[in-house]
Protein backbone atom coordinates (compact mmCIF):
# COMPACT_ATOMS: atom_id res chain seq x y z
CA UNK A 1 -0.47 -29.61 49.77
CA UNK A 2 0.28 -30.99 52.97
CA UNK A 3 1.64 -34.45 53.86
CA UNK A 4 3.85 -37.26 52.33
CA UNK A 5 2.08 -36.73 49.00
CA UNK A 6 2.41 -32.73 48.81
CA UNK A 7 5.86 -32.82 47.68
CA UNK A 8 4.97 -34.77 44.02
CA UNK A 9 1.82 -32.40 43.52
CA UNK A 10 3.16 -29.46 44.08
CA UNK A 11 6.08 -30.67 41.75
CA UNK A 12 3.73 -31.54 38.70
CA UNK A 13 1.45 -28.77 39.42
CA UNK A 14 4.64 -26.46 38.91
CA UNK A 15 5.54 -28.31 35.54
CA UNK A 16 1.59 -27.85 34.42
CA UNK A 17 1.74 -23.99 35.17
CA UNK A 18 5.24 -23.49 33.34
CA UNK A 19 3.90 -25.53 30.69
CA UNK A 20 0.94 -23.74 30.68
CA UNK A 21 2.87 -20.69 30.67
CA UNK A 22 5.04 -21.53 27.44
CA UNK A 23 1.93 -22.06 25.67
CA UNK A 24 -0.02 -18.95 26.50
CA UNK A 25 3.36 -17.32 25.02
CA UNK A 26 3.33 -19.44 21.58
CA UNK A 27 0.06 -17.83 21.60
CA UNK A 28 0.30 -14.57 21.98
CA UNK A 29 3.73 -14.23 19.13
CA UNK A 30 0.82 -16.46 17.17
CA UNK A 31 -2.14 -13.51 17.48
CA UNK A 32 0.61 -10.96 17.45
CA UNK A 33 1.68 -12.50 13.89
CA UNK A 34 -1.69 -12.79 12.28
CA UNK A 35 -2.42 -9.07 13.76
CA UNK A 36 0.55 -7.94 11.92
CA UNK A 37 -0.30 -9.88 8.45
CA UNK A 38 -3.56 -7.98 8.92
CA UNK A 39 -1.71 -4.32 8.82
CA UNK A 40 0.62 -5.62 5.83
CA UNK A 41 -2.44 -7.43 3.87
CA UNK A 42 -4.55 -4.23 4.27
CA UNK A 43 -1.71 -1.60 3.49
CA UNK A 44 -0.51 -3.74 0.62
CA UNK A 45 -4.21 -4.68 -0.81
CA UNK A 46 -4.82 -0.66 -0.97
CA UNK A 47 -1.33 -0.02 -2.95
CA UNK A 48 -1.97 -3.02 -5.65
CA UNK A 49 -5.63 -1.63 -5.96
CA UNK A 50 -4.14 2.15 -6.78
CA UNK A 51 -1.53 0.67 -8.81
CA UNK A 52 -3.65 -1.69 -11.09
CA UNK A 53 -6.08 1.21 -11.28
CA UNK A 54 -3.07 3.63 -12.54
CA UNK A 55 -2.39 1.36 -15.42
CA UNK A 56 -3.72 2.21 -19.24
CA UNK A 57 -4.78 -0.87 -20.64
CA UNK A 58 -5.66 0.71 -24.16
CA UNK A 59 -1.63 2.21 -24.03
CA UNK A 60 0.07 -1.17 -23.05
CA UNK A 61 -1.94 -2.95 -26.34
CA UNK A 62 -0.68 -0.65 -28.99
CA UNK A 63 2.77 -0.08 -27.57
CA UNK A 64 3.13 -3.68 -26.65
CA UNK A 65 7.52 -4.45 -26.82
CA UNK A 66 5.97 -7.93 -28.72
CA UNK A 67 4.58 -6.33 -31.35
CA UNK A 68 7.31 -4.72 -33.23
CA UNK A 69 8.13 -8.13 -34.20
């Protein structure tokens, strides 16, 4: 901007685009965090599943540590 009054604009316009700047960053390590909880959630969801799935419920009741008491 030209003039007396360029020097102040120009001076808040560069605050507003650092500003601006700073937050488009906070955003992306935000997306790039939920992105990654995806992965983890998903990988982690499948390996409970084939876990639970591996256990013999029927086994665990008889041989129960408790019930030797």
């Amino acid at each position: 901007m030209e003039g007396d009054r360029g020097a102040p604009f120009d001076g808040k316009q560069t605050e507003i685009n650092e500003r601006m700047r700073a937050i488009g960053s906070i955003l992306v390590d935000f997306l790039d965090g939920i992105s990654g909880n995806e992965k983890l959630t998903d990988g982690l969801e499948d390996q409970i599943r084939a876990t639970m799935s591996g256990i013999d419920v029927e086994y665990g009741g008889k041989q129960s540590a408790i019930s030797s008491y």
